[in-house]
Protein backbone atom coordinates (compact mmCIF):
# COMPACT_ATOMS: atom_id res chain seq x y z
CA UNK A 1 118.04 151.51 138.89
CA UNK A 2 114.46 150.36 138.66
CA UNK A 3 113.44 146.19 138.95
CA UNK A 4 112.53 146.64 135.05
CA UNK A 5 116.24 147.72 134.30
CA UNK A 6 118.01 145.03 136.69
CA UNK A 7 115.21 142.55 135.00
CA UNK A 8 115.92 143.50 131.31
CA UNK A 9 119.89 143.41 132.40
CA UNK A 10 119.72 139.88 134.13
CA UNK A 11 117.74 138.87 131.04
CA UNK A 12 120.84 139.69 128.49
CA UNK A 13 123.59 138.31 130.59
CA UNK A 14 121.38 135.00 130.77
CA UNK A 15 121.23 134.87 127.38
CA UNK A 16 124.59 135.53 126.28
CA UNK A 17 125.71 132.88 128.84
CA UNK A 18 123.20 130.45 126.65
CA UNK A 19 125.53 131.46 123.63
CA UNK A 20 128.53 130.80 125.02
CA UNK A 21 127.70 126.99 125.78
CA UNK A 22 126.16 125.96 122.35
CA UNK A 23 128.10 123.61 120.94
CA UNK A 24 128.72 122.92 117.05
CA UNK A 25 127.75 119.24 116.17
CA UNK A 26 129.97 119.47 113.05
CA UNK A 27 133.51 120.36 115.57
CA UNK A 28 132.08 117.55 118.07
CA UNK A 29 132.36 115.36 115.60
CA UNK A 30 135.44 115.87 114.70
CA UNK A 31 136.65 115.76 118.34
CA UNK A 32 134.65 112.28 119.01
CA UNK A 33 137.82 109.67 118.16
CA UNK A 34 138.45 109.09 121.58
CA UNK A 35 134.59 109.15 122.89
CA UNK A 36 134.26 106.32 119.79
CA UNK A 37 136.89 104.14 121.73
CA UNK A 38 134.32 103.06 123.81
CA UNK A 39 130.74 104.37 123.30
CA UNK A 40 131.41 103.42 119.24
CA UNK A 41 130.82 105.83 116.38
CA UNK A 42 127.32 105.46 116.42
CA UNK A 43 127.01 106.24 120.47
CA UNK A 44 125.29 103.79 121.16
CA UNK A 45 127.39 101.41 121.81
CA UNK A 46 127.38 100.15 126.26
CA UNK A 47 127.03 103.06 127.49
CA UNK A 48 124.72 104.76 125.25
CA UNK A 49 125.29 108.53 124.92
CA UNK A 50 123.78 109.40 121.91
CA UNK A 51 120.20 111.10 122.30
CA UNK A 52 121.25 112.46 125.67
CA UNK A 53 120.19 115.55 125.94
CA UNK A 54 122.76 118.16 125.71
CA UNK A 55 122.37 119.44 129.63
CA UNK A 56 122.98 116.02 130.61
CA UNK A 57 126.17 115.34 128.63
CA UNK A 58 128.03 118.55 129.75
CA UNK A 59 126.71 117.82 133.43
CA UNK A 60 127.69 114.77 133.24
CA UNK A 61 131.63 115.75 131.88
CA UNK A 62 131.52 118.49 134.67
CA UNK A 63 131.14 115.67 136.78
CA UNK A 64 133.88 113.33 135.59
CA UNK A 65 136.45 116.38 135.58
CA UNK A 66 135.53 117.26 139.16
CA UNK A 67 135.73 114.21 140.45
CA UNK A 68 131.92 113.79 141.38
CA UNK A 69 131.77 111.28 138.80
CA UNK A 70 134.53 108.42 139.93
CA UNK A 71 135.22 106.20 136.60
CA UNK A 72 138.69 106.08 135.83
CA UNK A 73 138.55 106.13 131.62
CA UNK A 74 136.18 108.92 131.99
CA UNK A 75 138.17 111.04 134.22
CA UNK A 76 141.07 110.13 132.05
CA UNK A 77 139.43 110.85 129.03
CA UNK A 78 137.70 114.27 130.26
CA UNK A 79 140.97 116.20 131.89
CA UNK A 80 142.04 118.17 128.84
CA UNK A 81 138.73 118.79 127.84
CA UNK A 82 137.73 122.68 127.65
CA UNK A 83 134.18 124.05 127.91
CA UNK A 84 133.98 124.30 124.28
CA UNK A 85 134.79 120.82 123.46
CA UNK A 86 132.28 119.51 125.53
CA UNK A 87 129.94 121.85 124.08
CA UNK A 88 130.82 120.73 120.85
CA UNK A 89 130.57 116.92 121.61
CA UNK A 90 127.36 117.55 123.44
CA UNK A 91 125.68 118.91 120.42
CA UNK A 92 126.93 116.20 117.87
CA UNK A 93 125.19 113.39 120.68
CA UNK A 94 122.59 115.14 121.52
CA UNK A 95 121.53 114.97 117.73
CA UNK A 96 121.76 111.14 116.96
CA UNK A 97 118.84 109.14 117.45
């Protein structure tokens, strides 16, 4: 296999990996109720998290769910969270101003 092939082959696997982890504002709005417990429905309530950037949010829930992150609502409120969910509420925040 020639570097053009492996490049061309990296390329597509990176980019369906990209897919996978879009979220859909519309579903993480639906699944914010418990986010609006604390950070309000507008986000912006102490802490903010609307605005933040979508990378940040899920890095930031891969945090609390491993334990990198220690704050005990978040962890709590993270656990049953899938990759899709977060996704999904990372999308709907990321798009409020």
């Amino acid at each position: 296999m020639n570097w053009k092939t492996v490049l061309v082959l990296t390329s597509g696997c990176f980019l369906m990996s990209l897919n996978a982890q879009a979220g859909d504002a519309a579903a993480g709005k639906a699944k914010s109720e418990n986010c609006a417990q604390c950070h309000g429905d507008t986000g912006k309530d102490d802490p903010p998290i609307a605005g933040k950037t979508e990378a940040d949010f899920i890095k930031a829930m891969k945090e609390y769910q491993t334990g990198t992150r220690n704050h005990k609502k978040m962890i709590k409120a993270v656990k049953d969270l899938n990759d899709a969910d977060i996704a999904d509420l990372a999308a709907y925040y990321a798009g409020m101003k």
